[in-house]
PDB file of N, CA and C in Angstrom:
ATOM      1  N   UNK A   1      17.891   7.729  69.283  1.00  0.00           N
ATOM      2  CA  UNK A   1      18.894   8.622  68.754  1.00  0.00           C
ATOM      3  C   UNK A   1      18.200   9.755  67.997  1.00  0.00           C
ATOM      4  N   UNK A   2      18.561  11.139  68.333  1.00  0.00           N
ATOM      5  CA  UNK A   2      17.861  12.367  67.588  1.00  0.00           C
ATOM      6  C   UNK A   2      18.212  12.393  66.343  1.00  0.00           C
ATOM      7  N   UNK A   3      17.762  12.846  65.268  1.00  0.00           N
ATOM      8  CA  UNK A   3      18.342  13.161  64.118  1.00  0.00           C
ATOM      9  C   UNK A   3      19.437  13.502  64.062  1.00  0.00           C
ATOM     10  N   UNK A   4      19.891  14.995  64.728  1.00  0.00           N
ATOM     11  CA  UNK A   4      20.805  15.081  63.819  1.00  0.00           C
ATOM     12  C   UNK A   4      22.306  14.087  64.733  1.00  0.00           C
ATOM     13  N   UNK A   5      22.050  12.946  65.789  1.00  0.00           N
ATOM     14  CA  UNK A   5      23.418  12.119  65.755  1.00  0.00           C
ATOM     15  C   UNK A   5      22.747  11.400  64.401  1.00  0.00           C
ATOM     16  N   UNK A   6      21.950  11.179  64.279  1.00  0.00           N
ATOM     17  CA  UNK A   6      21.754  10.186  62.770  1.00  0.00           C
ATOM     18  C   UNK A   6      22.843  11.280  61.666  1.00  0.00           C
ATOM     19  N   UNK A   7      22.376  12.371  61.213  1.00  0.00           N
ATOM     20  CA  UNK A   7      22.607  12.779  60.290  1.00  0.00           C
ATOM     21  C   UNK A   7      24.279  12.939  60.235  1.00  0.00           C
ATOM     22  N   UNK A   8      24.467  13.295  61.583  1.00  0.00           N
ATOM     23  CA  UNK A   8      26.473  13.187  62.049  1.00  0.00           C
ATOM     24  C   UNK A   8      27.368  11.892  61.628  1.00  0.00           C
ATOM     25  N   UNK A   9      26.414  10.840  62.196  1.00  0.00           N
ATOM     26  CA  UNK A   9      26.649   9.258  61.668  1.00  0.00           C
ATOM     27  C   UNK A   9      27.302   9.737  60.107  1.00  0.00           C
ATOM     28  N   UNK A  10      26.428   9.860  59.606  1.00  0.00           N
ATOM     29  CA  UNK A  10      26.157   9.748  57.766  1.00  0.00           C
ATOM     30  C   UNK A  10      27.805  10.756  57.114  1.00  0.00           C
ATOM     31  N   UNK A  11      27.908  11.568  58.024  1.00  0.00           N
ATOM     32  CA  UNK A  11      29.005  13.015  57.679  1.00  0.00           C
ATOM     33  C   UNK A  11      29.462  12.261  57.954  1.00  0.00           C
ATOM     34  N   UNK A  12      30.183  11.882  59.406  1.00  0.00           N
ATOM     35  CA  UNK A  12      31.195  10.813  59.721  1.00  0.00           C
ATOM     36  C   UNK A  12      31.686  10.221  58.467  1.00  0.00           C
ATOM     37  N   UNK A  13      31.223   9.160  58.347  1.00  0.00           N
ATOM     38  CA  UNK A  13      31.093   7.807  57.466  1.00  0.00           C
ATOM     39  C   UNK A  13      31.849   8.551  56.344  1.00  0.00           C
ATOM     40  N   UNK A  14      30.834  10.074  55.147  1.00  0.00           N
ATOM     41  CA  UNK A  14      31.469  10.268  54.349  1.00  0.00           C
ATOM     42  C   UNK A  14      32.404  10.819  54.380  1.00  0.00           C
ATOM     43  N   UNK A  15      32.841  11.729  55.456  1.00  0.00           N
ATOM     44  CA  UNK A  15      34.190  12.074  55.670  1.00  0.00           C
ATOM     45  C   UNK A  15      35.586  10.608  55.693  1.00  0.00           C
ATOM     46  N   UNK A  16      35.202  10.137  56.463  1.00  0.00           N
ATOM     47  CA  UNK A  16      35.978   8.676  56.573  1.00  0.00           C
ATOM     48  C   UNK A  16      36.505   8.580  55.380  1.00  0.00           C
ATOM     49  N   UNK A  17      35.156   8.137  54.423  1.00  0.00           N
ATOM     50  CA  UNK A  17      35.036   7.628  52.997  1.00  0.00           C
ATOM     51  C   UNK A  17      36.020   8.920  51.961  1.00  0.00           C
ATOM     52  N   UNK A  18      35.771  10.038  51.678  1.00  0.00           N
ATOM     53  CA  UNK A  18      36.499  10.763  51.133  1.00  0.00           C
ATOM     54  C   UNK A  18      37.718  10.809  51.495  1.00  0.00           C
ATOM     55  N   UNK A  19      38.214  10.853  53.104  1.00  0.00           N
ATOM     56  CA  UNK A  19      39.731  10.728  53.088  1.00  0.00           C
ATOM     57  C   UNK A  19      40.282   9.718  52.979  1.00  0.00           C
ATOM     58  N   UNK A  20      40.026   8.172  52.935  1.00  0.00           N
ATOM     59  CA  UNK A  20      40.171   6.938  52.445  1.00  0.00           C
ATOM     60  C   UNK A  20      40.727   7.265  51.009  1.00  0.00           C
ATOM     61  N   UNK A  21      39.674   7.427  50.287  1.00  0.00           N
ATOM     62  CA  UNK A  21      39.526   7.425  48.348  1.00  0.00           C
ATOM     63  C   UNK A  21      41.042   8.176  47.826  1.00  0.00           C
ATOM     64  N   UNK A  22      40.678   9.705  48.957  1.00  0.00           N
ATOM     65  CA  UNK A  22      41.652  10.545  48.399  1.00  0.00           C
ATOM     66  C   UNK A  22      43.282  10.060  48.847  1.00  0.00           C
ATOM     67  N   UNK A  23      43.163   9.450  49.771  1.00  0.00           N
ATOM     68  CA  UNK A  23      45.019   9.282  50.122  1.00  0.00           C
ATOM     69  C   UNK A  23      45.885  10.359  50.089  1.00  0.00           C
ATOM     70  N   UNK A  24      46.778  10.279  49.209  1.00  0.00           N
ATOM     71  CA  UNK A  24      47.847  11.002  49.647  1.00  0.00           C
ATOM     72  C   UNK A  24      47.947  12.065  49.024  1.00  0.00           C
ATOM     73  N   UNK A  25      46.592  12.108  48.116  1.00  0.00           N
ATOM     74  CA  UNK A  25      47.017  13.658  47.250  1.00  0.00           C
ATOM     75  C   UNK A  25      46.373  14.370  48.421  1.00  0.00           C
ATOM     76  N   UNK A  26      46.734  16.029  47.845  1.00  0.00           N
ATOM     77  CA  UNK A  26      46.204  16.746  48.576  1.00  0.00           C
ATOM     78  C   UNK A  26      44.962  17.077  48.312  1.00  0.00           C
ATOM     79  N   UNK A  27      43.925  18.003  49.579  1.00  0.00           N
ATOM     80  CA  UNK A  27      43.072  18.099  49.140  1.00  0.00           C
ATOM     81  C   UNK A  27      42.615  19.642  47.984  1.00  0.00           C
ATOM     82  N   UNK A  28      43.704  20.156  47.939  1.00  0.00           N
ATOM     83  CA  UNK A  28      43.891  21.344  47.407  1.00  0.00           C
ATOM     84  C   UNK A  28      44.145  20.697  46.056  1.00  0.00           C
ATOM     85  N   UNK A  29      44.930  20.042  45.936  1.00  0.00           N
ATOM     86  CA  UNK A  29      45.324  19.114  44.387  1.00  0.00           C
ATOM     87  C   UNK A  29      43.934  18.733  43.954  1.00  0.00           C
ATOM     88  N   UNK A  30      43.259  17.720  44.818  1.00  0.00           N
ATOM     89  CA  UNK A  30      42.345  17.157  44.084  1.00  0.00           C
ATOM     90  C   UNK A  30      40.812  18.163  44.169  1.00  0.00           C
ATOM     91  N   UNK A  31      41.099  19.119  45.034  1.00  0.00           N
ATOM     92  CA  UNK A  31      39.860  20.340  44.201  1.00  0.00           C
ATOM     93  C   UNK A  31      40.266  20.896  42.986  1.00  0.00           C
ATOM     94  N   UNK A  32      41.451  21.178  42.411  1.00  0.00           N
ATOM     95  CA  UNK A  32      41.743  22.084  41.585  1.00  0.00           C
ATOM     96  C   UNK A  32      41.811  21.646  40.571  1.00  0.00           C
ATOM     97  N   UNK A  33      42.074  20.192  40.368  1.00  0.00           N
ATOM     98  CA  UNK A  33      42.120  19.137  39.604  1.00  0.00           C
ATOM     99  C   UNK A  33      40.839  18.788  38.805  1.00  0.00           C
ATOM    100  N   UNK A  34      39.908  18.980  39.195  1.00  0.00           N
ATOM    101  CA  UNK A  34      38.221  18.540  39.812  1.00  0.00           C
ATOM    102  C   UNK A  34      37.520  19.888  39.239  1.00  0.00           C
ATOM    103  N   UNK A  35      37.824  21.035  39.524  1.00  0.00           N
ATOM    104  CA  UNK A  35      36.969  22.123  39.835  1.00  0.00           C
ATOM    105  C   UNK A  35      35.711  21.712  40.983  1.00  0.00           C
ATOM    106  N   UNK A  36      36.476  21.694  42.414  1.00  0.00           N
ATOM    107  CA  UNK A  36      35.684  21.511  43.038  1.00  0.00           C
ATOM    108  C   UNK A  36      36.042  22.341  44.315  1.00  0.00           C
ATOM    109  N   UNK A  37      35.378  22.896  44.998  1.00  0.00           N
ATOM    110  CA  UNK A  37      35.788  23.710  46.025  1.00  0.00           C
ATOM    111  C   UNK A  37      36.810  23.261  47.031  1.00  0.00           C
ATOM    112  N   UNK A  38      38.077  23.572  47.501  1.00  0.00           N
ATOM    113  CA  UNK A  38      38.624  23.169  48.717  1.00  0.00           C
ATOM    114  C   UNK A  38      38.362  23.393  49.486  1.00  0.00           C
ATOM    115  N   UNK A  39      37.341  24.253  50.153  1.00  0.00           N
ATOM    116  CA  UNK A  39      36.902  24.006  50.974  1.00  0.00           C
ATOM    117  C   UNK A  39      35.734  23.117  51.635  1.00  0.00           C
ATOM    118  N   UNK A  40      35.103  22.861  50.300  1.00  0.00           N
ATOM    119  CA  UNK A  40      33.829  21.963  50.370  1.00  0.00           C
ATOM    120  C   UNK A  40      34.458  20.812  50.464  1.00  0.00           C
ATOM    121  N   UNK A  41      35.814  20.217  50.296  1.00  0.00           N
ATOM    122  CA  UNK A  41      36.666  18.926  50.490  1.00  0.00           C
ATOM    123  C   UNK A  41      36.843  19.095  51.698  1.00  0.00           C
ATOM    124  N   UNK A  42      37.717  19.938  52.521  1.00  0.00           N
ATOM    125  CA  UNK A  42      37.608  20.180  53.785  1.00  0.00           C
ATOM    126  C   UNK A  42      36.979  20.103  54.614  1.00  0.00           C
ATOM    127  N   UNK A  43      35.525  20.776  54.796  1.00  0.00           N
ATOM    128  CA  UNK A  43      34.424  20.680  55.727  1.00  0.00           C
ATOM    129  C   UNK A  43      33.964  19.370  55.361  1.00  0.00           C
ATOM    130  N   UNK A  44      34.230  18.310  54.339  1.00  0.00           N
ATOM    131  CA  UNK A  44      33.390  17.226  54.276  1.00  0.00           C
ATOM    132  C   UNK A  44      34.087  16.015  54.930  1.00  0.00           C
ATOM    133  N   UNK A  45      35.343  16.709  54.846  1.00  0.00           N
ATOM    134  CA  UNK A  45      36.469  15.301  54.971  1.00  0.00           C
ATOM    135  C   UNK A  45      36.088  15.838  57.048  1.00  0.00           C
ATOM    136  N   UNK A  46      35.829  17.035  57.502  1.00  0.00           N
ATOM    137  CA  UNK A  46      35.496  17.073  58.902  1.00  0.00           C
ATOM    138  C   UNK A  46      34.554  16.592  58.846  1.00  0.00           C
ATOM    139  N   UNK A  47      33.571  16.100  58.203  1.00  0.00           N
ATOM    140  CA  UNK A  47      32.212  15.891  58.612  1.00  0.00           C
ATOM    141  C   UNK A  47      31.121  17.168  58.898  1.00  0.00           C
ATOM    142  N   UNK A  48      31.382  18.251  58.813  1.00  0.00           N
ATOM    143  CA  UNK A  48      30.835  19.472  58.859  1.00  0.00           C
ATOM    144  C   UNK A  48      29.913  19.631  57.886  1.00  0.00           C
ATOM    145  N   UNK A  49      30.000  19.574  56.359  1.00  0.00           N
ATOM    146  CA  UNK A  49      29.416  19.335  55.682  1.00  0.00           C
ATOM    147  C   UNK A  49      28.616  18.418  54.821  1.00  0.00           C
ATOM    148  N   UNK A  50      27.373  18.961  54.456  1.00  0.00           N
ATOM    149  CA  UNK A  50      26.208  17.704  53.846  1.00  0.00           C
ATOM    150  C   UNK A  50      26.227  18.043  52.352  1.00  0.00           C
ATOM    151  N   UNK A  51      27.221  17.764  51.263  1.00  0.00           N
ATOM    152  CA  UNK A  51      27.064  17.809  50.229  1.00  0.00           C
ATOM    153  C   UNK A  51      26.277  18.460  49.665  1.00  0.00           C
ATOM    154  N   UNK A  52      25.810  18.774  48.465  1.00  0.00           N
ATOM    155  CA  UNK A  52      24.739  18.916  47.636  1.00  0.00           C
ATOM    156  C   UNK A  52      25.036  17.461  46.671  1.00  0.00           C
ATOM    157  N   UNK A  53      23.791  17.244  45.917  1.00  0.00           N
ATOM    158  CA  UNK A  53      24.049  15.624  45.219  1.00  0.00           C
ATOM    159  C   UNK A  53      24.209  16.309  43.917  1.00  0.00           C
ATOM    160  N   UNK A  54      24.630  17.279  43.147  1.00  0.00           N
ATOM    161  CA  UNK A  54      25.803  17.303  42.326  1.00  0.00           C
ATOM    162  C   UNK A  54      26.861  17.302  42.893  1.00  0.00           C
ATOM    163  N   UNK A  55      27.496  18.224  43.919  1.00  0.00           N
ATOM    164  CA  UNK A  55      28.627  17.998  44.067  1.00  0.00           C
ATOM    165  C   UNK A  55      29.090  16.599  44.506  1.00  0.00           C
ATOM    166  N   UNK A  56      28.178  15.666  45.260  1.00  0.00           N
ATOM    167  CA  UNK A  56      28.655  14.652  45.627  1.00  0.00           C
ATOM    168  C   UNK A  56      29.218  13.962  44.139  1.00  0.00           C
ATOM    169  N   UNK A  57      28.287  13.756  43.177  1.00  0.00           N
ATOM    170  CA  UNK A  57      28.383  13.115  41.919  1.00  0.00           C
ATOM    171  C   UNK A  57      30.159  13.631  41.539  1.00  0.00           C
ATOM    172  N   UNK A  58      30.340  14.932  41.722  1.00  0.00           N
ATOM    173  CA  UNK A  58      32.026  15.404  41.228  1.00  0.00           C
ATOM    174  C   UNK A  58      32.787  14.902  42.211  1.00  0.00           C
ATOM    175  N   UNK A  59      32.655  15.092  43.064  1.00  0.00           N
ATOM    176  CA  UNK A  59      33.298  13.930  44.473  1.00  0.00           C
ATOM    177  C   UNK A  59      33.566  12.829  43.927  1.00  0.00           C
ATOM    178  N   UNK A  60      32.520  11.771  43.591  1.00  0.00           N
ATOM    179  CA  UNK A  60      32.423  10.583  42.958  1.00  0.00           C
ATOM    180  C   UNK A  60      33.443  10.878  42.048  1.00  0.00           C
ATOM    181  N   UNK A  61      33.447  11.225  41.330  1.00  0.00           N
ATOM    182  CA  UNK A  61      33.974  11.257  40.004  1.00  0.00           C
ATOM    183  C   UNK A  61      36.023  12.014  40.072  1.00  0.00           C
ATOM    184  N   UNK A  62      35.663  12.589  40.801  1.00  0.00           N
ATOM    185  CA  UNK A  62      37.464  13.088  41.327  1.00  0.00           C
ATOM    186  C   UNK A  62      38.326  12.122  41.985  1.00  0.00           C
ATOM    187  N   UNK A  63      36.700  11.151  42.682  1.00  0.00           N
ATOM    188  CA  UNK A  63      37.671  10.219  43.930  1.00  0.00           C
ATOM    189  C   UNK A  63      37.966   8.705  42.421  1.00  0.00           C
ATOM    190  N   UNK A  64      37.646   9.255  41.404  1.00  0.00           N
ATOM    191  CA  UNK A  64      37.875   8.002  40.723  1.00  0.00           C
ATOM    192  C   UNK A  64      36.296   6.632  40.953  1.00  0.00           C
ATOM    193  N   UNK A  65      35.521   6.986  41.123  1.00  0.00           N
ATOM    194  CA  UNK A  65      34.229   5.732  41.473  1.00  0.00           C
ATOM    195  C   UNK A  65      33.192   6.688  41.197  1.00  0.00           C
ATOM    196  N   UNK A  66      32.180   5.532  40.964  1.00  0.00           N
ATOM    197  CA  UNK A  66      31.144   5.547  40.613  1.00  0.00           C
ATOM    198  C   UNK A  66      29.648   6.765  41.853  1.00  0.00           C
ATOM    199  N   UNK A  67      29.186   7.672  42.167  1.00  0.00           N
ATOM    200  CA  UNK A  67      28.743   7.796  43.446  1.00  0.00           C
ATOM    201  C   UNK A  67      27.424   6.513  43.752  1.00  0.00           C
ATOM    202  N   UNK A  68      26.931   5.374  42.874  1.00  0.00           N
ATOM    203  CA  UNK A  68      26.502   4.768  43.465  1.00  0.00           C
ATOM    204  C   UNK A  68      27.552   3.893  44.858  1.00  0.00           C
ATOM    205  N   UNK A  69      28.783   3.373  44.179  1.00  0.00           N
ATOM    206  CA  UNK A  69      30.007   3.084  44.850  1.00  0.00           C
ATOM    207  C   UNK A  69      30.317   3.643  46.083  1.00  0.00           C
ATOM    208  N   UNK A  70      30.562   5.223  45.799  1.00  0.00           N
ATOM    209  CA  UNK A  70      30.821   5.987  46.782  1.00  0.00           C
ATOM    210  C   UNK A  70      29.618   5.778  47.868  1.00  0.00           C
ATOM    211  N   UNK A  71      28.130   6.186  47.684  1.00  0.00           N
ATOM    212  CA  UNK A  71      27.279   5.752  48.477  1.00  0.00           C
ATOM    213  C   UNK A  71      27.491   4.491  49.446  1.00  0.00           C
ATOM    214  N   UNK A  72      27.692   3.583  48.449  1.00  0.00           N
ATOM    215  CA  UNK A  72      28.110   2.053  48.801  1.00  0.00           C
ATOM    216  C   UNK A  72      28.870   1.629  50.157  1.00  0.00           C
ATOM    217  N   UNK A  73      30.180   2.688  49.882  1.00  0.00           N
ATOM    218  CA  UNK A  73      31.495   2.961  50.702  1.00  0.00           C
ATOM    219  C   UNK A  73      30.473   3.764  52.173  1.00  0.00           C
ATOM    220  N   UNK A  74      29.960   4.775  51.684  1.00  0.00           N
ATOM    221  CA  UNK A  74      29.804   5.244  52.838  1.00  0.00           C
ATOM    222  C   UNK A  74      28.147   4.376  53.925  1.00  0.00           C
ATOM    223  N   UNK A  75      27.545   3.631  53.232  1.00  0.00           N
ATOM    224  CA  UNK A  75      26.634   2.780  53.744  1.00  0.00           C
ATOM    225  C   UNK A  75      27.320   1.606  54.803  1.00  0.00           C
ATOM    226  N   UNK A  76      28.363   0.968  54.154  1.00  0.00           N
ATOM    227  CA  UNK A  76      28.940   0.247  54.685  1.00  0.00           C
ATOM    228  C   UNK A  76      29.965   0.452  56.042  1.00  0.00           C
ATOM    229  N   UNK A  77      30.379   1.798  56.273  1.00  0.00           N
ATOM    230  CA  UNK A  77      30.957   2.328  57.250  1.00  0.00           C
ATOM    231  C   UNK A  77      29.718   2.657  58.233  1.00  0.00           C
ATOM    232  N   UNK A  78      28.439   2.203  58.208  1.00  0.00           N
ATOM    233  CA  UNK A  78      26.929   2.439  59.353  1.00  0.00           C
ATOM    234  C   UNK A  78      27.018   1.710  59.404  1.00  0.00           C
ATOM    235  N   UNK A  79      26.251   1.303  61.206  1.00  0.00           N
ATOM    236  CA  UNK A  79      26.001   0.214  61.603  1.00  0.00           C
ATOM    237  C   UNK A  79      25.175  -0.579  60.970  1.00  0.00           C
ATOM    238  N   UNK A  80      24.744  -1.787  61.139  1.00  0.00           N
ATOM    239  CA  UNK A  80      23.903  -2.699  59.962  1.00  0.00           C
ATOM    240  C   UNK A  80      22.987  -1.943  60.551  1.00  0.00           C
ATOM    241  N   UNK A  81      22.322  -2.414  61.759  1.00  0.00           N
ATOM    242  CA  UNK A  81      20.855  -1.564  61.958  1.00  0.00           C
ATOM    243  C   UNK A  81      20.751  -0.300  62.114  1.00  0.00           C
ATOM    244  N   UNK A  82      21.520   0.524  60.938  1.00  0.00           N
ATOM    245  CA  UNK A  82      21.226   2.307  60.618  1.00  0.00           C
ATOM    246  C   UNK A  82      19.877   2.130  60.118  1.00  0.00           C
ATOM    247  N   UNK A  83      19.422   3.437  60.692  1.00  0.00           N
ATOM    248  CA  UNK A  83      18.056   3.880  59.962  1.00  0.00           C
ATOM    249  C   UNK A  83      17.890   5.478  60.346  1.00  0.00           C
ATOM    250  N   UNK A  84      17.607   6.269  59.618  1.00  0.00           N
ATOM    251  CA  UNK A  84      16.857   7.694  59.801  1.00  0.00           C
ATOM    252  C   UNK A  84      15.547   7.693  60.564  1.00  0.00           C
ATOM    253  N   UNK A  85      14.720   7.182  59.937  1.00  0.00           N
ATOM    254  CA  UNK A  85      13.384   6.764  60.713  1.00  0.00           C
ATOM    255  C   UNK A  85      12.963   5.560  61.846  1.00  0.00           C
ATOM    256  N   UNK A  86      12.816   6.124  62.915  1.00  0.00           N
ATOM    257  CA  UNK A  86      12.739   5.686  63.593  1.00  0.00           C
ATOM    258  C   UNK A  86      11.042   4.658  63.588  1.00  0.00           C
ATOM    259  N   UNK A  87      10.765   3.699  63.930  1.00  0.00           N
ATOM    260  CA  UNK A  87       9.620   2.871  63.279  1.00  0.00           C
ATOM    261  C   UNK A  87       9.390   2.283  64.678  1.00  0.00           C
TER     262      UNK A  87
END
């Protein structure tokens, strides 16, 4: 598998994971709520976007959890034998 389906995997997953957390608010609610971009909720909840790890941390923290948690959430949506590096 090339990188970037690895790296798509990973968007996937956190997209999954962010529209899970968030439910039924909107995502316009919970940027504005947050001070966090709606659109950076958008492209992430497509999978389009790769965070920066502050914003993930405000992510974490808007979706209500911890981002070790959030990590957690989105580890667990990969297959067991995920890996980046191929060995």
């Amino acid at each position: 598998m090339q990188i970037e389906e690895k790296k798509q995997k990973i968007l996937n997953s956190l997209a999954k994971t962010v529209n899970k957390l968030r439910g039924r608010q909107s995502q316009f609610m919970l940027a504005s709520e947050n001070d966090i971009s709606a659109s950076i909720i958008s492209t992430v909840e497509r999978g389009l976007k790769d965070p920066q790890l502050t914003t993930f941390y405000k992510l974490a923290e808007a979706l209500n959890t911890r981002p070790h948690k959030l990590m957690k959430m989105i580890e667990d949506n990969l297959p067991d034998d995920f890996t980046m590096i191929d060995r």
